[in-house]
Each structure stands twice: as C-alpha cells, then as structure tokens.
N, C-alpha and C. Protein backbone atom coordinates (compact mmCIF):
# COMPACT_ATOMS: atom_id res chain seq x y z
N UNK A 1 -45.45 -1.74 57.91
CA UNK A 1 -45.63 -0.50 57.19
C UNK A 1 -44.50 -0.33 56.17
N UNK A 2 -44.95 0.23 54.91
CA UNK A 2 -44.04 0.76 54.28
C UNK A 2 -42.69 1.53 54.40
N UNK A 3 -41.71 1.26 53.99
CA UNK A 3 -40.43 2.15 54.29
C UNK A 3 -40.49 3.34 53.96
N UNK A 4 -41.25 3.31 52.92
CA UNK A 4 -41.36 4.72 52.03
C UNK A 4 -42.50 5.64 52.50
N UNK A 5 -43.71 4.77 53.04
CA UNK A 5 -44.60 5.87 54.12
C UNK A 5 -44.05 6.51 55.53
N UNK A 6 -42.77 5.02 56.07
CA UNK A 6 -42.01 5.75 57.89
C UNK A 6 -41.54 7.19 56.87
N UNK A 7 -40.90 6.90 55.97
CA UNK A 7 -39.72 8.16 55.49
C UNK A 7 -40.86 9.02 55.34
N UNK A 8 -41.81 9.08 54.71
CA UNK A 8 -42.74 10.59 54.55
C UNK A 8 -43.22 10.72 55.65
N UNK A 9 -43.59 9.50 56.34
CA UNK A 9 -43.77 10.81 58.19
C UNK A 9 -43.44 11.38 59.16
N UNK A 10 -41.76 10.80 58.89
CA UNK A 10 -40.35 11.44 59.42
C UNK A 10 -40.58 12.74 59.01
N UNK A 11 -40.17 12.65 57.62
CA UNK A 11 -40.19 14.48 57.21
C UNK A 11 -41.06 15.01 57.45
N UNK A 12 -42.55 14.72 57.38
CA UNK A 12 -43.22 15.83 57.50
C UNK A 12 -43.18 16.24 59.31
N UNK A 13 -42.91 15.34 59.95
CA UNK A 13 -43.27 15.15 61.29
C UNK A 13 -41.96 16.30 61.72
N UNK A 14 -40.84 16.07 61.29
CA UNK A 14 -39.92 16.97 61.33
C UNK A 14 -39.65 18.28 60.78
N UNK A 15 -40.57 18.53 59.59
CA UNK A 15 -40.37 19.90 59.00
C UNK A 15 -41.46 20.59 59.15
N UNK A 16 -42.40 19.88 60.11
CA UNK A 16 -43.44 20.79 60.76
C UNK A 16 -43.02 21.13 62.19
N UNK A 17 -41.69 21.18 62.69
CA UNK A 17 -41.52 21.38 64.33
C UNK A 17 -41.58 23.09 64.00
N UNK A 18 -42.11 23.35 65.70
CA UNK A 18 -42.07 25.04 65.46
C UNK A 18 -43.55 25.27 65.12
N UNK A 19 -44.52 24.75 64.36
CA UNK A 19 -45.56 25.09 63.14
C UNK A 19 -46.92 25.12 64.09
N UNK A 20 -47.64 26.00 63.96
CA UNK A 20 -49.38 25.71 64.37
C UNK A 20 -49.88 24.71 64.11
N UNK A 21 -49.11 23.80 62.37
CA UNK A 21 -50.14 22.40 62.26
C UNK A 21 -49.18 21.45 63.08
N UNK A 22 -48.28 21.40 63.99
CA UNK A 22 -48.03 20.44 64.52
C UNK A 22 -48.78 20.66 65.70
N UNK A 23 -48.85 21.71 66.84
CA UNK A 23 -49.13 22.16 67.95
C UNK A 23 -50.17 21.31 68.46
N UNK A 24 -50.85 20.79 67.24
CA UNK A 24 -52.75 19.71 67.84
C UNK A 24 -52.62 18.61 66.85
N UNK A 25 -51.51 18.50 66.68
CA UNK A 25 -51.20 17.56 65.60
C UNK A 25 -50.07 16.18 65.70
N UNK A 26 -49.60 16.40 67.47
CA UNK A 26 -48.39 15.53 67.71
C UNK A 26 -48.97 13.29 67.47
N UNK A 27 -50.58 13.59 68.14
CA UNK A 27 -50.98 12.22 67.81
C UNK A 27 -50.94 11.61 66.38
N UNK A 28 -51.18 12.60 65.53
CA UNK A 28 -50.63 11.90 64.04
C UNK A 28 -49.61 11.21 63.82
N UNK A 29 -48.87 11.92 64.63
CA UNK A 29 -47.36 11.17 64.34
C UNK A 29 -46.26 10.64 65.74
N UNK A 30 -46.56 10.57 66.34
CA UNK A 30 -46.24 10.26 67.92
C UNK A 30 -47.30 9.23 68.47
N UNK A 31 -46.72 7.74 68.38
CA UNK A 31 -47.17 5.98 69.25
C UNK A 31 -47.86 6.41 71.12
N UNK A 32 -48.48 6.18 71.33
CA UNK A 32 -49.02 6.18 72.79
C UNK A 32 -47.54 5.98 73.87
N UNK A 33 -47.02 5.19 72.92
CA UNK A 33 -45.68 4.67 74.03
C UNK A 33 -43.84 5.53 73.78
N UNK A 34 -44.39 6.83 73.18
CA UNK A 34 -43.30 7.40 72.46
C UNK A 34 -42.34 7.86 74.16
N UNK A 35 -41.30 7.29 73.35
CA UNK A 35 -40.56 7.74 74.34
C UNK A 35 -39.36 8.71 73.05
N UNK A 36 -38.41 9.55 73.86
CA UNK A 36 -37.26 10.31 73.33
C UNK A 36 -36.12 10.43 74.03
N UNK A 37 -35.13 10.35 73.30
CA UNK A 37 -33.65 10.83 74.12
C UNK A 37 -33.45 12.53 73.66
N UNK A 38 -33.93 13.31 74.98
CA UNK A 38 -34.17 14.48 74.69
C UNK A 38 -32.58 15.44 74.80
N UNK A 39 -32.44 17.02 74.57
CA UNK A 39 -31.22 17.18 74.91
C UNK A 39 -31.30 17.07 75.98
N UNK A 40 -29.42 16.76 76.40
CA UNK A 40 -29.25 16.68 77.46
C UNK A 40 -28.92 14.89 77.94
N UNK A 41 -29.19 14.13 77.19
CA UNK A 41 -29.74 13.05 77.43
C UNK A 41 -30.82 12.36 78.10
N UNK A 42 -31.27 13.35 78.74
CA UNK A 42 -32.41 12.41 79.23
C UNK A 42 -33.54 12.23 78.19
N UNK A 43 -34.42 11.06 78.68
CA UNK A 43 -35.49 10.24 78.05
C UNK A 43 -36.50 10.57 78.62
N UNK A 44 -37.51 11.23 77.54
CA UNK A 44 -39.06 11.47 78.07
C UNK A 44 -39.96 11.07 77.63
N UNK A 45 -40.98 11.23 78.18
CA UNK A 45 -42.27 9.98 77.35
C UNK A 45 -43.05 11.18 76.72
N UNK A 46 -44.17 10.77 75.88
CA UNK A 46 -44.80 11.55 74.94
C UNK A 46 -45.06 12.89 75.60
N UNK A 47 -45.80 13.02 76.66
CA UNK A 47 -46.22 14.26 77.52
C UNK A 47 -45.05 14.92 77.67
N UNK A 48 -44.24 14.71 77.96
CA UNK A 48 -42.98 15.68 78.30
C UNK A 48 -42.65 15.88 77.67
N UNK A 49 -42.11 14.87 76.32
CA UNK A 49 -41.88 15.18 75.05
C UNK A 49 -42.42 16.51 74.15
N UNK A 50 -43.44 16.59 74.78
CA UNK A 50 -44.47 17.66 73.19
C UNK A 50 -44.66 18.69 74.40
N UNK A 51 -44.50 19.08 75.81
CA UNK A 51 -43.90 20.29 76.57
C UNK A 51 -43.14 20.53 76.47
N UNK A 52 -41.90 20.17 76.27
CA UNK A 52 -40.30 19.93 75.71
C UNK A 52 -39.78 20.81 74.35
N UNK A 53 -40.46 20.20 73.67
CA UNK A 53 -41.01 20.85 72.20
C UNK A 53 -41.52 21.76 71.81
N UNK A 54 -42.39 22.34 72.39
CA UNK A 54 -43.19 23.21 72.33
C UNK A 54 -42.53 24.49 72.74
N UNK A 55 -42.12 24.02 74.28
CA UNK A 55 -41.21 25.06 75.03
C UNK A 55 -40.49 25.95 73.93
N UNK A 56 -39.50 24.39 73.62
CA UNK A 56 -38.00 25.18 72.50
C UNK A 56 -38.38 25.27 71.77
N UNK A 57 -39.52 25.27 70.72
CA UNK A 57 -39.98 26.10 69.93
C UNK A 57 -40.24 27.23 69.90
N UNK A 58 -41.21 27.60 70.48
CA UNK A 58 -41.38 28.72 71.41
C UNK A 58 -40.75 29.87 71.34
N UNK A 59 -38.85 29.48 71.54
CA UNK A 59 -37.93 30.39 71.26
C UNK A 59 -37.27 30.63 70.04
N UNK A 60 -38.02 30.55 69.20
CA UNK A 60 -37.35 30.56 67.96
C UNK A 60 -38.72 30.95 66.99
N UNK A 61 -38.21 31.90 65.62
CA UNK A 61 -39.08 32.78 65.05
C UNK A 61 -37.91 32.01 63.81
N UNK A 62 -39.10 32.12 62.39
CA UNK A 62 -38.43 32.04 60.93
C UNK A 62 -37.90 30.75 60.79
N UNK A 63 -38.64 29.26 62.07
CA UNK A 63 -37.38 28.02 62.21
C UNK A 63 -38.43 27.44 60.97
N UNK A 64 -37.27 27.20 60.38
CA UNK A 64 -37.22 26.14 58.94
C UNK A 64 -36.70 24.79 59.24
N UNK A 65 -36.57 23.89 58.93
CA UNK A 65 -36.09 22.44 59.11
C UNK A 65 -36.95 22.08 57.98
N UNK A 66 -35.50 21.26 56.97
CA UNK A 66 -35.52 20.92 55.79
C UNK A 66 -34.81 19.44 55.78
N UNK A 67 -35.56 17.95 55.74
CA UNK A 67 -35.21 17.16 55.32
C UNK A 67 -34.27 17.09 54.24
N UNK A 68 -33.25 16.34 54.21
CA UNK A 68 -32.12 16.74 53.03
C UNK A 68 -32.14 15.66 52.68
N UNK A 69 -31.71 14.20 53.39
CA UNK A 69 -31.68 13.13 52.99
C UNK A 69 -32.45 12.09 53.95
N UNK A 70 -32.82 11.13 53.38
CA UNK A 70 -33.80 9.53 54.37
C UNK A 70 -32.79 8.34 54.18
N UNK A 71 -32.99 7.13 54.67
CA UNK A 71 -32.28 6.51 54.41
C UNK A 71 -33.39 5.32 55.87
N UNK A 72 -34.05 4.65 55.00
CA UNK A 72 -35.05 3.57 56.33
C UNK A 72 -34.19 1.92 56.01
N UNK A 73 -34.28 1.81 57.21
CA UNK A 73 -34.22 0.39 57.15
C UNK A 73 -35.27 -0.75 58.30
N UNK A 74 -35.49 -1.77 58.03
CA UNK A 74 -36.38 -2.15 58.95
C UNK A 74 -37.79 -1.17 59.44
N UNK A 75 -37.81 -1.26 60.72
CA UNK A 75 -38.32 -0.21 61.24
C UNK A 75 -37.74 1.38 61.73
N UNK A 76 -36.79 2.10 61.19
CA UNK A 76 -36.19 2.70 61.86
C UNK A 76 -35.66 3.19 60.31
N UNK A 77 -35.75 4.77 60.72
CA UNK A 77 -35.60 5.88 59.91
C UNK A 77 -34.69 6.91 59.93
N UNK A 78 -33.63 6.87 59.10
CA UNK A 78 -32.19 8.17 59.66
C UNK A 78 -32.37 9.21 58.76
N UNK A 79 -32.68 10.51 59.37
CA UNK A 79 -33.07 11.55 58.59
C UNK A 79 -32.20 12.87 58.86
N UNK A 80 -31.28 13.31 57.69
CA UNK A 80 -30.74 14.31 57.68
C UNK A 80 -30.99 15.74 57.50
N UNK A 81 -31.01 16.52 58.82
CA UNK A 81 -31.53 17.52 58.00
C UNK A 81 -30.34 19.00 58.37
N UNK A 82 -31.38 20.25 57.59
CA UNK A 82 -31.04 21.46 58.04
C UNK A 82 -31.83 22.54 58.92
N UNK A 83 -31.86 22.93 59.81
CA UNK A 83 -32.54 23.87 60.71
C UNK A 83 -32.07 25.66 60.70
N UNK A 84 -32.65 25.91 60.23
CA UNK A 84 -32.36 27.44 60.23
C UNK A 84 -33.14 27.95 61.35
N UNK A 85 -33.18 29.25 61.89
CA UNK A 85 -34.33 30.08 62.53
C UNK A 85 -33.68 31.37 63.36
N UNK A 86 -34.73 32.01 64.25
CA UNK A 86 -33.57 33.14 64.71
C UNK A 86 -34.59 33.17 66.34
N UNK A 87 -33.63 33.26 66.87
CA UNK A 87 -33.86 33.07 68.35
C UNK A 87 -34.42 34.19 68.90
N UNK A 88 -35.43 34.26 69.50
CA UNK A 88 -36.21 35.09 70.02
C UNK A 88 -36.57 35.10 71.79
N UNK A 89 -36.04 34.18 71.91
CA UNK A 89 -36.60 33.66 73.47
C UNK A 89 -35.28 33.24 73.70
N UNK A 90 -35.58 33.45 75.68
CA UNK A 90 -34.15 32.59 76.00
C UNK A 90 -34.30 31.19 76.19
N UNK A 91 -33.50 30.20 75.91
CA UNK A 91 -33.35 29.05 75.94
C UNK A 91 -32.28 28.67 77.18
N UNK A 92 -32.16 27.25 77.58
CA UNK A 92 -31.48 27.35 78.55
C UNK A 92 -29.93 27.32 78.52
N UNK A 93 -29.48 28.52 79.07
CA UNK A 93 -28.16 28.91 78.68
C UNK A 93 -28.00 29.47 78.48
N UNK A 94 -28.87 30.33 77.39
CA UNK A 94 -28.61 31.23 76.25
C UNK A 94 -29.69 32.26 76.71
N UNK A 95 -29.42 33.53 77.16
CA UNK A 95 -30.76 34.43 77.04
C UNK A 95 -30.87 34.98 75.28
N UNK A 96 -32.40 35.28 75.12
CA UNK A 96 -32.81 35.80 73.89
C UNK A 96 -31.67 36.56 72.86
N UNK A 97 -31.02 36.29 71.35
CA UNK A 97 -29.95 36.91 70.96
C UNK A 97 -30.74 38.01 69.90
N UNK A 98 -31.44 37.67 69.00
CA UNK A 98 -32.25 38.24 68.01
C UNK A 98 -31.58 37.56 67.24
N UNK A 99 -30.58 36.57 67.05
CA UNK A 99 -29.56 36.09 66.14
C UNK A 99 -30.04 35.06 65.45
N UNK A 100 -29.59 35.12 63.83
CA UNK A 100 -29.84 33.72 63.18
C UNK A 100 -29.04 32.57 63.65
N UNK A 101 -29.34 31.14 63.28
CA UNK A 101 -28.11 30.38 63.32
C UNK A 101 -28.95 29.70 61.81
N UNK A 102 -28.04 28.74 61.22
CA UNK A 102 -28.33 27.37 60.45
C UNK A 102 -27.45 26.57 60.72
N UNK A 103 -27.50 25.02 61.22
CA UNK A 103 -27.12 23.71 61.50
C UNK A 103 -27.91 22.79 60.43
N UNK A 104 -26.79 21.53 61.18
CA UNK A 104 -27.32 20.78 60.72
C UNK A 104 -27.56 19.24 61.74
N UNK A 105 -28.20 18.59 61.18
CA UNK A 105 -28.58 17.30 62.78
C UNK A 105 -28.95 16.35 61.59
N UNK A 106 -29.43 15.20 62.94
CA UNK A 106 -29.50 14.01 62.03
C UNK A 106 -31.11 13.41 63.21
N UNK A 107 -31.63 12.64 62.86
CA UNK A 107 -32.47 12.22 63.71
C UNK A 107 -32.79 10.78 62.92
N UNK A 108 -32.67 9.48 64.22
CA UNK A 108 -33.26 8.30 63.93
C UNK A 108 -34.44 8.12 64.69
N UNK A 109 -35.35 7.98 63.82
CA UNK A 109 -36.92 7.69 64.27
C UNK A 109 -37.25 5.73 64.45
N UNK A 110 -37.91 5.37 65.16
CA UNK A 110 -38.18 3.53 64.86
C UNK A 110 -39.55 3.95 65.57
N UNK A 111 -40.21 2.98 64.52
CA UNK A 111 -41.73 2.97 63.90
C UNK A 111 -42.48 2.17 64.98
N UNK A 112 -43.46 1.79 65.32
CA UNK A 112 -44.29 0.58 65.19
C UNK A 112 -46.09 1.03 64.74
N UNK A 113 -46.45 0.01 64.45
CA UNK A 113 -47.63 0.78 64.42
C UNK A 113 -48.29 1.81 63.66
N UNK A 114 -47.47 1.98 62.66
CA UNK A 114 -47.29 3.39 61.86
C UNK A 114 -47.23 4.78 62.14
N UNK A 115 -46.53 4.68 63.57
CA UNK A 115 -45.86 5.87 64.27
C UNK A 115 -44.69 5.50 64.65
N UNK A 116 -44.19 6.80 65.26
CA UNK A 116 -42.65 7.06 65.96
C UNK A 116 -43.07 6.92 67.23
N UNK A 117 -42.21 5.39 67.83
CA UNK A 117 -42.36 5.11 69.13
C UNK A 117 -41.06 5.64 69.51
N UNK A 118 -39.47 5.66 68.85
CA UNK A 118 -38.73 6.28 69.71
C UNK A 118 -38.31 7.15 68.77
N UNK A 119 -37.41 8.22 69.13
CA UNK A 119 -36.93 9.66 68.53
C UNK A 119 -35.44 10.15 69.20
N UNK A 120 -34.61 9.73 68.11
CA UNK A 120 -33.28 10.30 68.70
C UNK A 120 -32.55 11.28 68.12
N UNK A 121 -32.94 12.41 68.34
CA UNK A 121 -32.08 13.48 67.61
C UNK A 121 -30.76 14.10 68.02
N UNK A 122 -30.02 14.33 67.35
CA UNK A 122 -28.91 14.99 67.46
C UNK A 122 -28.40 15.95 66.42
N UNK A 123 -28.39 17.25 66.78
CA UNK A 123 -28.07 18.31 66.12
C UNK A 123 -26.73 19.19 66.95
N UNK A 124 -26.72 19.82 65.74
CA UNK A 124 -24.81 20.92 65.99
C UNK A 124 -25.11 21.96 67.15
N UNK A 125 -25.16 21.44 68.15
CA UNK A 125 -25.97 22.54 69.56
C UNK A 125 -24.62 23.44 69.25
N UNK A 126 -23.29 22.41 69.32
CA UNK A 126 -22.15 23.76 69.43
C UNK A 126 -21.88 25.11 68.48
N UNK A 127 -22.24 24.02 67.57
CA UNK A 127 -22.31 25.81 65.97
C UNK A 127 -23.33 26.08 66.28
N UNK A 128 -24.62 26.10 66.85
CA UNK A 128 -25.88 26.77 66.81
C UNK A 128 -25.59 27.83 68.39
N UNK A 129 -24.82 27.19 69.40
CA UNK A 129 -24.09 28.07 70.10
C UNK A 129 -22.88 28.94 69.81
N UNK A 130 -22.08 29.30 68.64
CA UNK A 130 -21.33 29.76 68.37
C UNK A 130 -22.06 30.82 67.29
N UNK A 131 -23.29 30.34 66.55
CA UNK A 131 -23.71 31.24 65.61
C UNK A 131 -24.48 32.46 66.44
N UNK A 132 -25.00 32.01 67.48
CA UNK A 132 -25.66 32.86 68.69
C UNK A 132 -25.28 33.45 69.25
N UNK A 133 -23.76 33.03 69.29
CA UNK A 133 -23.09 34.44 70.10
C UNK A 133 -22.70 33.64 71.71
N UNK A 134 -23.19 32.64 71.70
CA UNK A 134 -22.95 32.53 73.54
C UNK A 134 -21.50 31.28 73.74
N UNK A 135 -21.24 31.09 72.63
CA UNK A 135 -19.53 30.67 72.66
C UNK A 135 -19.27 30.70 71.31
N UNK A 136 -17.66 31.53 72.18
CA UNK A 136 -16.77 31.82 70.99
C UNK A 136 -16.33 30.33 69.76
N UNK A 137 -16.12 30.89 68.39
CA UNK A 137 -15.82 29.85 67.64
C UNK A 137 -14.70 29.56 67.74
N UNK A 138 -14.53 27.96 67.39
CA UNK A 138 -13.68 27.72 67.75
C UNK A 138 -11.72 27.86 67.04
N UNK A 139 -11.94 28.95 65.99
CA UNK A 139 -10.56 29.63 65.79
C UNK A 139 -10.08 30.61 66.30
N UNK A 140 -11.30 31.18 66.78
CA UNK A 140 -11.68 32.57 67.75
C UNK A 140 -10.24 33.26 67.74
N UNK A 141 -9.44 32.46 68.99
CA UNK A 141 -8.58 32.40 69.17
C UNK A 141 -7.42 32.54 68.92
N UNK A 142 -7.04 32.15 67.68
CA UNK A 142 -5.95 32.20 66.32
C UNK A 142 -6.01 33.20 65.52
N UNK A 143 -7.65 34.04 65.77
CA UNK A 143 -7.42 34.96 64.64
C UNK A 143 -7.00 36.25 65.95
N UNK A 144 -6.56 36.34 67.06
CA UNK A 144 -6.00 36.77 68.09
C UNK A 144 -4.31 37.23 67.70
C-alpha cells in the first residue's frame, strides 16, 4: 500500500475518535488482528480495543483531534497530533470536571493489508491531568 494512502487513514482514523462516523465505522480502519498498547500499558485486541474507546470517549464533549504532522515509513505511520475537548464524564481517576484541557500526543500506527494492525499511542495524560484540575502543575509549588 501506498505511504501516502497509510498517512490519510491514520488521520482520518484519528480525527474521527469521539465521532458517530467512527462508532460503526472501526472495520474501515482497524485489521481483524488489531491489537493496541492501550493506557496503562496493557495490550488489547480489536474488541476491547473499540470498548476501550468508546468508553473514553464517552467522557469527553467538544473532543477535537487535529493531525499536525505524518511522517510514514515502510509500513508504519508516526502521527502528531493535538486533542482538545472538555470532560464531561468521570474517567478513571478523575471524576467528571466540566473542564477543558488541550495536549498534545503522538501515535505510531503499522499497516498490513491496508489497515492498522497495531496502534501505539501516547499522549500528555500529565498536562491533560493538570489542565483538569486532578494534579497540581508542576510549578504549583514555587508560585507558593
């Protein structure tokens, strides 16, 4: 497959999380054999994956996620992005804030087949916990 088709189904696959057209829409873009390194580290396979997803979506109202930059090589896709949204639900840890946050994360996708068989994201959980209110930032302290 094209490098330049993995990169357009990264983004869209990613700037539709949260969305009604992803909700019946995960087989478009998710391999039979998708596995993920979810938070937390653990690894889940497609089914858990898109309960997973759904869940933490779920808690969040206004979530934007904006591809910023691509960068494919081989099979395997590094995609930078930004996530805005405002928390509405409790998540684990965090009960419901009404609070915005915006981060930023990175996610490597690897293809086969002309899907995403694996999915490794990593985003700023700690500033998206500090913009929320459920830990202090980290100058907090200094301005004390």
């Amino acid at each position: 497959m094209d490098q330049q088709r993995q990169k357009q189904i990264a983004k869209e696959w990613h700037e539709a999380f949260g969305t009604d057209a992803l909700k019946n829409n995960y087989n478009q873009y998710l391999h039979d054999n998708f596995v993920a390194d979810f938070f937390g580290g653990q690894q889940v396979d497609k089914a858990r994956y898109i309960e997973e997803d759904q869940r933490f979506a779920s808690a969040f109202k206004n979530s934007h996620i904006t591809v910023l930059e691509q960068i494919a090589e081989d099979n395997k896709v590094v995609s930078v992005m930004t996530w805005t949204a405002v928390q509405v639900n409790d998540i684990p840890g965090i009960p419901a804030t009404g609070r915005s946050f915006e981060i930023r994360g990175i996610a490597i996708d690897y293809f086969k087949d002309g899907k995403v068989i694996k999915h490794f994201p990593l985003f700023d959980q700690l500033n998206m916990m500090q913009q929320l209110g459920a830990m202090p930032e980290a100058n907090a302290a200094d301005k004390k």
